[in-house]
N, C-alpha and C. Protein backbone atom coordinates (compact mmCIF):
# COMPACT_ATOMS: atom_id res chain seq x y z
N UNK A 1 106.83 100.70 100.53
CA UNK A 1 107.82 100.71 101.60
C UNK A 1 109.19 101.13 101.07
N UNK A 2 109.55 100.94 99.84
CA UNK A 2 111.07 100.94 99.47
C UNK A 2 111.16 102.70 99.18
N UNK A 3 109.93 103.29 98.96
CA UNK A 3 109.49 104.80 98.38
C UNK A 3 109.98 105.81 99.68
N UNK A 4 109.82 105.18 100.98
CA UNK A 4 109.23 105.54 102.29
C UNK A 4 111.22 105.39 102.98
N UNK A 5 111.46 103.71 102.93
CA UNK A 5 112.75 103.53 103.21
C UNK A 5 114.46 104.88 102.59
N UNK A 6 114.01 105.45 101.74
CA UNK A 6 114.61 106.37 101.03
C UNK A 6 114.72 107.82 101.81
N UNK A 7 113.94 108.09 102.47
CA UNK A 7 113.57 109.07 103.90
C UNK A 7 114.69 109.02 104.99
N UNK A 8 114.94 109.96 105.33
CA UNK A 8 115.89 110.40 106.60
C UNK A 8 114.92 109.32 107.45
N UNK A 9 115.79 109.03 108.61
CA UNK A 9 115.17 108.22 109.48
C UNK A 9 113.78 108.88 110.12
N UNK A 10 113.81 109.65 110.68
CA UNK A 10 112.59 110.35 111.46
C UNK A 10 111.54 110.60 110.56
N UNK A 11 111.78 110.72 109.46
CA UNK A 11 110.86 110.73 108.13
C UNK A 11 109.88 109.86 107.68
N UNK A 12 111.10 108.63 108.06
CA UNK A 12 110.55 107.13 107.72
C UNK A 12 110.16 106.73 108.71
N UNK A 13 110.67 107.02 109.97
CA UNK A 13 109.40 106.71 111.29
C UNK A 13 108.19 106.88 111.31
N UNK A 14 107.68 108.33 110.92
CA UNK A 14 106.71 109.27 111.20
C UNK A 14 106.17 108.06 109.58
N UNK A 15 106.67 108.35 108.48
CA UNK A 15 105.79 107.63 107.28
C UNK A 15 105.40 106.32 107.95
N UNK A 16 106.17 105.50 108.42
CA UNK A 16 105.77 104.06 108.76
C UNK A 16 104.58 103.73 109.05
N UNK A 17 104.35 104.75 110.70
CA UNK A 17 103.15 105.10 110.99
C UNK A 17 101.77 104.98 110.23
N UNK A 18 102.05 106.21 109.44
CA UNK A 18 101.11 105.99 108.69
C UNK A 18 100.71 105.21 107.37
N UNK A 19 101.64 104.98 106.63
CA UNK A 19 101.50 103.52 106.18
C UNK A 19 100.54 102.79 106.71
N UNK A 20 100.79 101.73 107.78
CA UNK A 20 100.01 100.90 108.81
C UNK A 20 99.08 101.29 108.79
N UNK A 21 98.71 102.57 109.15
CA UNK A 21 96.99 102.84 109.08
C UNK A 21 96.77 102.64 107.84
N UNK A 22 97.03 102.99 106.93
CA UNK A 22 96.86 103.06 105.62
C UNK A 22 96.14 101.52 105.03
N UNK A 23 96.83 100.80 105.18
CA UNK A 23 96.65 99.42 105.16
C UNK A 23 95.36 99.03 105.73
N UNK A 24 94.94 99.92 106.83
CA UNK A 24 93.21 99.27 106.95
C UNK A 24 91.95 100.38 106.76
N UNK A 25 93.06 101.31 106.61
CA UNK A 25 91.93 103.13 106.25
C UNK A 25 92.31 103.37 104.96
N UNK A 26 92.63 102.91 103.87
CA UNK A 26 93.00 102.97 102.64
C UNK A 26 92.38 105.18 102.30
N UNK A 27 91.56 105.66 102.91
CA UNK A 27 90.90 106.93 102.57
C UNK A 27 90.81 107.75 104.30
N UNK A 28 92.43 108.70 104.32
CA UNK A 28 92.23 109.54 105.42
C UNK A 28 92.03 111.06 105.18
N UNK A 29 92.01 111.38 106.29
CA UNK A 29 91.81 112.98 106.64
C UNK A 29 93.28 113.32 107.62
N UNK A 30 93.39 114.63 107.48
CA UNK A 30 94.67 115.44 108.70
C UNK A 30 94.01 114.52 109.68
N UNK A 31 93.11 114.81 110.15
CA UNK A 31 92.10 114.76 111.61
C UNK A 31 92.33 112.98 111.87
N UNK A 32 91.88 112.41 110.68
CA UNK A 32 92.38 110.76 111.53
C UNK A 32 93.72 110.41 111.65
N UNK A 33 94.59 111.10 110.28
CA UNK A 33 95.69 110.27 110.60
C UNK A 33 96.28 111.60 112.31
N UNK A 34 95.94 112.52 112.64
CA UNK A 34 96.33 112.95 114.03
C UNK A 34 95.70 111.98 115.28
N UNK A 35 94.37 111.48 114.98
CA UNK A 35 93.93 110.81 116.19
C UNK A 35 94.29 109.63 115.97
N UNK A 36 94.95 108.65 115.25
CA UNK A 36 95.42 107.55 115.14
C UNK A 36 96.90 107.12 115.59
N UNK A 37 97.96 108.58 115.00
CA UNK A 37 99.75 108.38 115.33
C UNK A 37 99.93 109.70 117.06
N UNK A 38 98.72 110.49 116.91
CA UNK A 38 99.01 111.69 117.67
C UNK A 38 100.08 112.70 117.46
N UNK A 39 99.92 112.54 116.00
CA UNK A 39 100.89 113.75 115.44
C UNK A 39 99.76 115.17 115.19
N UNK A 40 100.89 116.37 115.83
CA UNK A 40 100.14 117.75 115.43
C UNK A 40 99.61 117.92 114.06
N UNK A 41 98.81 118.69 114.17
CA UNK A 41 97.66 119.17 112.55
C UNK A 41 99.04 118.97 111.06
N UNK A 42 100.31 120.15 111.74
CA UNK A 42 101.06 119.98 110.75
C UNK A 42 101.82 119.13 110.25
N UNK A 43 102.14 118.10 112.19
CA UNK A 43 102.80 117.00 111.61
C UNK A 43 101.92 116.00 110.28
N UNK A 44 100.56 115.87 110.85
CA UNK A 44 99.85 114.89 109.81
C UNK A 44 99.99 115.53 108.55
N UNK A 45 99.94 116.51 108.50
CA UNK A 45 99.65 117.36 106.81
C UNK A 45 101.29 117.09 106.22
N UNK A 46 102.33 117.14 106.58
CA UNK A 46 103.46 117.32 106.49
C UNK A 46 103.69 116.01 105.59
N UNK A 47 103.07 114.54 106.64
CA UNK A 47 103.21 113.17 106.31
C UNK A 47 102.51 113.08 104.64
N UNK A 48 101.24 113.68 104.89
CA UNK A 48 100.10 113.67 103.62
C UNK A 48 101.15 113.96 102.40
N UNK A 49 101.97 115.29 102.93
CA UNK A 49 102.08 115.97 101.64
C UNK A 49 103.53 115.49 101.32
N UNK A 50 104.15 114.43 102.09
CA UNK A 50 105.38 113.46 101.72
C UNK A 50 104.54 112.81 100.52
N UNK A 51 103.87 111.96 101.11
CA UNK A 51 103.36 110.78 100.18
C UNK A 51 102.61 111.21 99.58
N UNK A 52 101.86 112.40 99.47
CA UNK A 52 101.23 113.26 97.96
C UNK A 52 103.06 112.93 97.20
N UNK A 53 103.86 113.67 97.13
CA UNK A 53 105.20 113.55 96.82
C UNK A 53 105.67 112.46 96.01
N UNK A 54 105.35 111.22 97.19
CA UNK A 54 105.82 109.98 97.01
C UNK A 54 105.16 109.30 95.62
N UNK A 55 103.77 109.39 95.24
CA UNK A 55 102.56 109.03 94.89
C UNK A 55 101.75 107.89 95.71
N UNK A 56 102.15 108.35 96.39
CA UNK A 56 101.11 106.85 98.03
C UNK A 56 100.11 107.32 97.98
N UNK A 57 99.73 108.39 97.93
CA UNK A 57 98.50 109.47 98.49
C UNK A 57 97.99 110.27 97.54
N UNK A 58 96.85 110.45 97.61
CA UNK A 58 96.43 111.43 96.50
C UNK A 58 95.03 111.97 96.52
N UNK A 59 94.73 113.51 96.46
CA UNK A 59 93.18 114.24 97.05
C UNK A 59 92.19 112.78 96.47
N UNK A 60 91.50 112.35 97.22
CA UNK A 60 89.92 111.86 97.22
C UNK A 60 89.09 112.77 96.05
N UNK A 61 88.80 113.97 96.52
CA UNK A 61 87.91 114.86 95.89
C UNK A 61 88.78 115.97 95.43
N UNK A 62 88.62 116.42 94.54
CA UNK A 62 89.76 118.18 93.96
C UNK A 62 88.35 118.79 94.49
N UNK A 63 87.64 119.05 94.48
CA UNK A 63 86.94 119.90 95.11
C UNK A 63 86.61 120.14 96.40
N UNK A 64 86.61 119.36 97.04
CA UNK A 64 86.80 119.74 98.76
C UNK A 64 87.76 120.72 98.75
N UNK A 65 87.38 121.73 99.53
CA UNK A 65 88.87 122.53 100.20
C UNK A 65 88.62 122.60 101.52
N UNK A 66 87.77 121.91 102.44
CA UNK A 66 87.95 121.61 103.71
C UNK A 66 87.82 120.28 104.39
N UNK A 67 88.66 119.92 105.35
CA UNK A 67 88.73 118.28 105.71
C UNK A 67 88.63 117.68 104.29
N UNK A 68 89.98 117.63 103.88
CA UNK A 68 89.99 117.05 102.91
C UNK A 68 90.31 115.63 103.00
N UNK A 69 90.33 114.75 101.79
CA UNK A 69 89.81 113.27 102.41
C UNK A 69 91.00 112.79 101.16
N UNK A 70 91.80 112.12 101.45
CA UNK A 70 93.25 111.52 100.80
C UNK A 70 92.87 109.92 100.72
N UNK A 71 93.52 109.40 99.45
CA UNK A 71 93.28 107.95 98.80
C UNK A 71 94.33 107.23 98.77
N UNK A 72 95.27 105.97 99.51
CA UNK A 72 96.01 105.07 99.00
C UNK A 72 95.10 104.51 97.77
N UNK A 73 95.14 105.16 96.35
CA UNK A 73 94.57 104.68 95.76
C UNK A 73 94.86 103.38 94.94
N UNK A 74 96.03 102.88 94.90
CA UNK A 74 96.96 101.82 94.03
C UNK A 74 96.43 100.66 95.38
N UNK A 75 96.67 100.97 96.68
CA UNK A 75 96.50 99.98 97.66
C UNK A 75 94.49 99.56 97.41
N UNK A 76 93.89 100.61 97.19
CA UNK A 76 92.50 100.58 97.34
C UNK A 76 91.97 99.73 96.36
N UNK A 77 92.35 100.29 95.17
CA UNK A 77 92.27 99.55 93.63
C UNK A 77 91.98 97.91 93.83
N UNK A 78 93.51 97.83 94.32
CA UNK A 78 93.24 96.09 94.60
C UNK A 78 92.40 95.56 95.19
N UNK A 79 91.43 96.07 95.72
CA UNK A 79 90.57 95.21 96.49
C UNK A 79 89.07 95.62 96.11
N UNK A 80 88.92 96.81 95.19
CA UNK A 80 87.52 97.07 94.82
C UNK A 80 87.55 96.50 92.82
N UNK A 81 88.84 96.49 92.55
CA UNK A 81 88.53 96.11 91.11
C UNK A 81 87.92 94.45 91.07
């Protein structure tokens, strides 16, 4: 949150969002986090590629190059180690 709070406001709106999902989908796609906030293809990719940025987020697979599938992996960790 303090990574996210550092964001122009509309920035940190749109991140908040997804955060929250994050918290119970720890592993998204463009496609859920759009059917979850109802942000456009680019808005979701835009968010992804903040928190790729941030380190919140990070590719699932390097080999997918379609519907690619993104990891809160630090949030995930905690609960599968």
């Amino acid at each position: 949150m303090e990574k996210i709070q550092t964001l122009a406001k509309r920035e940190s709106d749109s991140s908040m969002k997804v955060l929250r999902f994050l918290f119970t989908n720890p592993i998204v796609t463009t496609k859920s986090i759009m059917s979850k906030t109802g942000f456009s293809r680019p808005g979701a990719q835009k968010v992804i590629d903040r928190f790729i940025k941030l380190n919140i987020l990070e590719r699932y697979n390097e080999k997918e190059t379609y519907d690619r599938k993104y990891i809160y992996k630090e949030y995930f960790d905690t609960f599968v180690d």
